[in-house]
Protein backbone atom coordinates (compact mmCIF):
# COMPACT_ATOMS: atom_id res chain seq x y z
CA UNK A 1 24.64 4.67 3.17
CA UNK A 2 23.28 5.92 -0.22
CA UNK A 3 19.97 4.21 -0.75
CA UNK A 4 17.35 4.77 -3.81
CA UNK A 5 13.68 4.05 -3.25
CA UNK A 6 11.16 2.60 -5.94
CA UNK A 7 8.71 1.86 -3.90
CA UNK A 8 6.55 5.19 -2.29
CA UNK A 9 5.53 3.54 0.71
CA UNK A 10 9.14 2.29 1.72
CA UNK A 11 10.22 6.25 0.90
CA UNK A 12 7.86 7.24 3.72
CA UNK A 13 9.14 4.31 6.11
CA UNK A 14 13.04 5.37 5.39
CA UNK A 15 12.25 8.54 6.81
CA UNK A 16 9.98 7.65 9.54
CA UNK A 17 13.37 5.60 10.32
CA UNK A 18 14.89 9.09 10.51
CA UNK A 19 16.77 9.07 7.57
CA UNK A 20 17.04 12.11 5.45
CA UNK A 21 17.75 13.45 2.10
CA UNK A 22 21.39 12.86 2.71
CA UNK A 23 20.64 9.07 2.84
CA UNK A 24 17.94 8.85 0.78
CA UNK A 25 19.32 10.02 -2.63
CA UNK A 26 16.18 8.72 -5.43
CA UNK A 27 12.84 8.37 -5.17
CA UNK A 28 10.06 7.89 -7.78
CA UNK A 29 7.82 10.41 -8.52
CA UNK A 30 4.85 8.69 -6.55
CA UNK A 31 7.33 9.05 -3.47
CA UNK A 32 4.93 12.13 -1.88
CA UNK A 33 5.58 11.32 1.91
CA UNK A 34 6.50 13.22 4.13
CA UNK A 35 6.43 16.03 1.69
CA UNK A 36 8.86 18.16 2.94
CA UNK A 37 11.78 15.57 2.75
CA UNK A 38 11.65 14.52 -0.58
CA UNK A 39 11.35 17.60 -2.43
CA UNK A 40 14.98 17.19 -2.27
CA UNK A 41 15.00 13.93 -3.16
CA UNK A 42 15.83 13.47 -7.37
CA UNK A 43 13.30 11.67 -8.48
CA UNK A 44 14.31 9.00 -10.99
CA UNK A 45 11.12 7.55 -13.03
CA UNK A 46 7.85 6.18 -11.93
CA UNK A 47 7.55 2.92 -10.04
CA UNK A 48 7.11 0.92 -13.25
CA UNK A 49 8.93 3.30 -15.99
CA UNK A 50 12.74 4.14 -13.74
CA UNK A 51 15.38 6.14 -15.64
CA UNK A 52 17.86 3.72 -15.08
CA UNK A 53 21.09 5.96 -16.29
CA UNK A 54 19.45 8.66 -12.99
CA UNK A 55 19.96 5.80 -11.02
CA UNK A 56 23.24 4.50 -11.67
CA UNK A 57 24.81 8.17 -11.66
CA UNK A 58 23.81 8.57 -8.07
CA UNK A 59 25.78 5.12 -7.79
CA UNK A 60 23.67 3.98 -4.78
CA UNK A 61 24.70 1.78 -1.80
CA UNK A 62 21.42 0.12 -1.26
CA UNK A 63 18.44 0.49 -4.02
CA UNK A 64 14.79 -0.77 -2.02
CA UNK A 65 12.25 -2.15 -4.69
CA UNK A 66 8.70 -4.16 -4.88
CA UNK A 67 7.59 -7.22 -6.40
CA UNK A 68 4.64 -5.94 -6.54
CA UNK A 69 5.02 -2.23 -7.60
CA UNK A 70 8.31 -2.23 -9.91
CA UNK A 71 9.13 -3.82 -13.78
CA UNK A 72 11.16 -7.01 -12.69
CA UNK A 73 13.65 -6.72 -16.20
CA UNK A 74 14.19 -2.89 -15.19
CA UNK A 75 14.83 -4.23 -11.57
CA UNK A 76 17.05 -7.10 -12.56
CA UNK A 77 18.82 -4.94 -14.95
CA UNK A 78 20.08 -2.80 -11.69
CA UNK A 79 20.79 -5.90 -10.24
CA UNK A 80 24.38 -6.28 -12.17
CA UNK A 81 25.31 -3.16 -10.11
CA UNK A 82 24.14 -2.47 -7.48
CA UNK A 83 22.37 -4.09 -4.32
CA UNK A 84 18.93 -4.26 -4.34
CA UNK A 85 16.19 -5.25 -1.80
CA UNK A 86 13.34 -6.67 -3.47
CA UNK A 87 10.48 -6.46 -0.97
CA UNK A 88 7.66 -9.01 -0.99
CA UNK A 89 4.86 -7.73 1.32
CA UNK A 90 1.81 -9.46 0.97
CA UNK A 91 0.27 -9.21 4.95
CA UNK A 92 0.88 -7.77 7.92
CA UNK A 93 2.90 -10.34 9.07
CA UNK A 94 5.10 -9.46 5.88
CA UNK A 95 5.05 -5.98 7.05
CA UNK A 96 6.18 -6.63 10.27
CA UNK A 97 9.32 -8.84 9.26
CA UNK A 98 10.32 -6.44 6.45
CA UNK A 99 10.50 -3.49 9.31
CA UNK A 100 11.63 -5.53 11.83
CA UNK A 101 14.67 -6.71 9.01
CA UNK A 102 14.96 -2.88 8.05
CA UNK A 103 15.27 -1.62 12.01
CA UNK A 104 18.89 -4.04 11.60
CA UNK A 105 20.03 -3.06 8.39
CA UNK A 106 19.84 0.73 9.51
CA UNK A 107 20.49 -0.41 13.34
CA UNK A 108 17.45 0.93 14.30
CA UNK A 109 15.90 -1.68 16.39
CA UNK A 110 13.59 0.55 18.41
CA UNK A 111 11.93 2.21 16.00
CA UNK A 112 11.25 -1.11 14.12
CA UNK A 113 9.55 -2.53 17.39
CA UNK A 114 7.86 0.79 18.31
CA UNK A 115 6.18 0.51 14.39
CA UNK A 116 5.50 -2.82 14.92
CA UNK A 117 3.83 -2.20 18.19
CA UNK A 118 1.63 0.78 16.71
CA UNK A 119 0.49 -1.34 13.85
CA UNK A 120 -0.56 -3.79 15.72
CA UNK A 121 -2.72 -1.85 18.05
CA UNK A 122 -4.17 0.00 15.09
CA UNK A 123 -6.64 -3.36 14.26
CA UNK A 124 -6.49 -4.88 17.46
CA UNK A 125 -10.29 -5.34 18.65
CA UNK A 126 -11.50 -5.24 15.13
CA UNK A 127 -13.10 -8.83 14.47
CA UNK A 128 -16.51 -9.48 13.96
CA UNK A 129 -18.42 -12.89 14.46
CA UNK A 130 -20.29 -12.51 11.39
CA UNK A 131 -18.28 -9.97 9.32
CA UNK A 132 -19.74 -8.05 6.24
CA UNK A 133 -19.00 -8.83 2.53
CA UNK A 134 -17.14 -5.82 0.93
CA UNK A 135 -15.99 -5.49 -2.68
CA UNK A 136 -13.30 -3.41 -2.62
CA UNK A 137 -12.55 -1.68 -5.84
CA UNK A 138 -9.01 -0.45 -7.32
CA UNK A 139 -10.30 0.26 -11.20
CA UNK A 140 -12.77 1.23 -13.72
CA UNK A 141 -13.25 0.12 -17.12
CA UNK A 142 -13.18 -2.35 -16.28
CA UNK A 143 -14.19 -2.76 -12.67
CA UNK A 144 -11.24 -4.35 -10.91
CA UNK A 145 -11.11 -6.24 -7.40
CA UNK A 146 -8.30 -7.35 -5.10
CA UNK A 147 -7.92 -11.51 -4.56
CA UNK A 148 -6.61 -13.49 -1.25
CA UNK A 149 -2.78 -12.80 -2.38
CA UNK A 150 -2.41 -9.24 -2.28
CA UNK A 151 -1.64 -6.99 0.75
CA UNK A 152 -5.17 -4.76 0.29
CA UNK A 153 -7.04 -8.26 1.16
CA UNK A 154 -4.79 -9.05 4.12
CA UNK A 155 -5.75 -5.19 5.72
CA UNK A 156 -9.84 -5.98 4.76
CA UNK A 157 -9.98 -9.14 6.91
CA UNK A 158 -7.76 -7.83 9.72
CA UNK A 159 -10.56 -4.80 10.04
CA UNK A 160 -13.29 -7.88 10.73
CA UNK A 161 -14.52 -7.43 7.17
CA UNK A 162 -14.72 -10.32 4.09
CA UNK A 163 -13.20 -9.88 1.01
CA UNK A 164 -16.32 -11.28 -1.30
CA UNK A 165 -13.48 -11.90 -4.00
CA UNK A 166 -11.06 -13.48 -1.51
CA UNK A 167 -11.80 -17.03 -3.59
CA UNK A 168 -9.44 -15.39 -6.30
CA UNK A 169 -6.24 -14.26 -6.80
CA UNK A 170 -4.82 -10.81 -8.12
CA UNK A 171 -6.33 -8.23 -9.10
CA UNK A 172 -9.34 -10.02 -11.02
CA UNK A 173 -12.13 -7.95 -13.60
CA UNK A 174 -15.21 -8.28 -12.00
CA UNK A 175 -18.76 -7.64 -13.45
CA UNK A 176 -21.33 -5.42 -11.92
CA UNK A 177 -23.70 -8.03 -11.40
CA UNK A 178 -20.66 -10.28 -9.04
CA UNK A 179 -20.76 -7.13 -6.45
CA UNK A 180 -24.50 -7.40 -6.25
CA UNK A 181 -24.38 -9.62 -3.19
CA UNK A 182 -21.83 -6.90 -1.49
CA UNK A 183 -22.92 -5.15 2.18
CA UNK A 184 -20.46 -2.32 1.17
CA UNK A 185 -18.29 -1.47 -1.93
CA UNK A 186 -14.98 0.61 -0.98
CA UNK A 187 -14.05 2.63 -3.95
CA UNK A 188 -10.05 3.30 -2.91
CA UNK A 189 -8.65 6.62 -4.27
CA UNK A 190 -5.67 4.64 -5.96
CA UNK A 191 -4.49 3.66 -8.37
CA UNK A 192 -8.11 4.92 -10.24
CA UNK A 193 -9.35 8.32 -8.78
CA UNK A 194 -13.23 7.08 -7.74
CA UNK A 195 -15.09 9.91 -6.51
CA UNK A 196 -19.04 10.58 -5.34
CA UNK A 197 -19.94 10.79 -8.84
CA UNK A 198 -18.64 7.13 -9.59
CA UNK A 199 -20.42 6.17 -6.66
CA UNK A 200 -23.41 7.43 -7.59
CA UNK A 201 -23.18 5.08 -10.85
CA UNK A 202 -22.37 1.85 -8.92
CA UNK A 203 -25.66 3.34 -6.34
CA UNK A 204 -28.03 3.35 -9.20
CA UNK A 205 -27.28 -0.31 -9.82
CA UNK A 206 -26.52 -1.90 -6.89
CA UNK A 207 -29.16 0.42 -4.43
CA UNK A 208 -29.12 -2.71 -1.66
CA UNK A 209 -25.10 -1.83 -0.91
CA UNK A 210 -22.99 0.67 0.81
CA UNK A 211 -20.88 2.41 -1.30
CA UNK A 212 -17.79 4.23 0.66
CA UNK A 213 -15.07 6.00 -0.90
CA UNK A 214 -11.91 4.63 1.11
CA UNK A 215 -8.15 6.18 1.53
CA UNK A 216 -6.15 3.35 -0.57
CA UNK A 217 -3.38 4.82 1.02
CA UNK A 218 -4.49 3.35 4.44
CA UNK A 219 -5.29 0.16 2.09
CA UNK A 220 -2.18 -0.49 0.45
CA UNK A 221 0.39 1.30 1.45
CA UNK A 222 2.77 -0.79 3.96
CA UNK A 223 5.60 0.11 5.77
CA UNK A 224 5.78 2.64 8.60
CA UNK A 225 2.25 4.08 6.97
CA UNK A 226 -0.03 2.00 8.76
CA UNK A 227 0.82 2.84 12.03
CA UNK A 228 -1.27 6.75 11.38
CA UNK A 229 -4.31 4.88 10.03
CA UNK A 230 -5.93 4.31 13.79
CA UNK A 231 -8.05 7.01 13.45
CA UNK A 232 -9.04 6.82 9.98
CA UNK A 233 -9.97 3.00 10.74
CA UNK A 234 -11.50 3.53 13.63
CA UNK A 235 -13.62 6.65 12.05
CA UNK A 236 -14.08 4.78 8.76
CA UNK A 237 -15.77 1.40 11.37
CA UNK A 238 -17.86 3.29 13.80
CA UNK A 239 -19.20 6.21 11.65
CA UNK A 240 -19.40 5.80 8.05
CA UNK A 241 -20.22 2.17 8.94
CA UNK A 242 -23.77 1.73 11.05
């Protein structure tokens, strides 16, 4: 089976499936894990910009795609063709049925449950009777939050935390002042590049909160990806939060 990915975090969990560059024929050019695999994948486009004509020369048997991530009239458009998967993974629970439905379509049962099994260890043992408010941050100009519907929210409240913008929806513009009741802000590394010196900024004006830069990989990225985040979790809980 010929199958093109749109979507980097379901190019990582093709290959954690054991699949290789044989099988997996596209990829985006966010597609970056694991790194030696698909450099020999053609890359066809970015998640919301495809070269369509790439795609329909390599004449694919199965094409995987997001709601979330990819242009719907770009996605449709492939649609005429080809098969398409149009994955809608909002929680964990999402997660889980879209690997355990993968493990069947590339009759690889196992490794779906063993996945499945290390995900859910990874935030076993992580709720908290009165759990911390944390803004968690995916832009700048303007500051940009994630709401109760997307995936990021879903892996905030699993770790024990609250999402202080869970009342919303999206991915909402938010104010300085509406983080100033925040115990920690997360600044992910994706899709904006935060770094110390942002934090610094958001420190000057908001002194009372934490502010953390965070791995939006670990964040958003669903799949097979979740199941290496233990440690980073774990680390990101016990040390950088006191």
């Amino acid at each position: 089976m010929k199958i093109v990915s749109l979507v980097p975090s379901l190019t990582e969990a093709l290959f954690d499936f054991g699949l290789t560059s044989e099988d997996v024929v596209g990829r985006t050019k966010f597609c970056i894990h694991p790194a030696q695999e698909v450099k020999n994948v053609q890359v066809i486009g970015g998640t919301k910009n495809l070269h369509l004509e790439k795609i329909k020369a390599l004449n694919p048997d199965l094409i995987l795609a997001s709601k979330e991530e990819n242009d719907q009239f770009q996605v449709e458009e492939l649609m005429r063709d080809f098969k398409v998967w149009v994955t809608d993974i909002a929680t964990l629970e999402d997660n889980r049925s879209f690997l355990t439905h993968l493990g069947k379509l590339m009759n690889k049962r196992e490794t779906a449950e063993n996945y499945n099994r290390k995900i859910d260890g990874v935030f076993s043992g992580f709720n908290v009777d009165q759990p911390k408010k944390v803004a968690y941050l995916i832009w700048k100009n303007p500051y940009m939050t994630v709401g109760s519907d997307t995936f990021i929210h879903d892996i905030i409240e699993k770790l024990g935390f609250e999402n202080m913008f869970g009342c919303r929806t999206r991915y909402p513009e938010i104010s300085v002042g509406e983080m100033s009741g925040a115990d920690y802000i997360f600044l992910s590394s994706e899709p904006f590049p935060f770094n110390e010196k942002h934090a610094g900024e958001l420190q000057d004006v908001l002194p009372t909160a934490k502010i953390i830069p965070v791995d939006g990989e670990a964040f958003s990225w669903y799949g097979t990806h979740l199941a290496k985040c233990s440690a980073y979790f774990k680390a990101l809980i016990s040390e950088d939060i006191e």
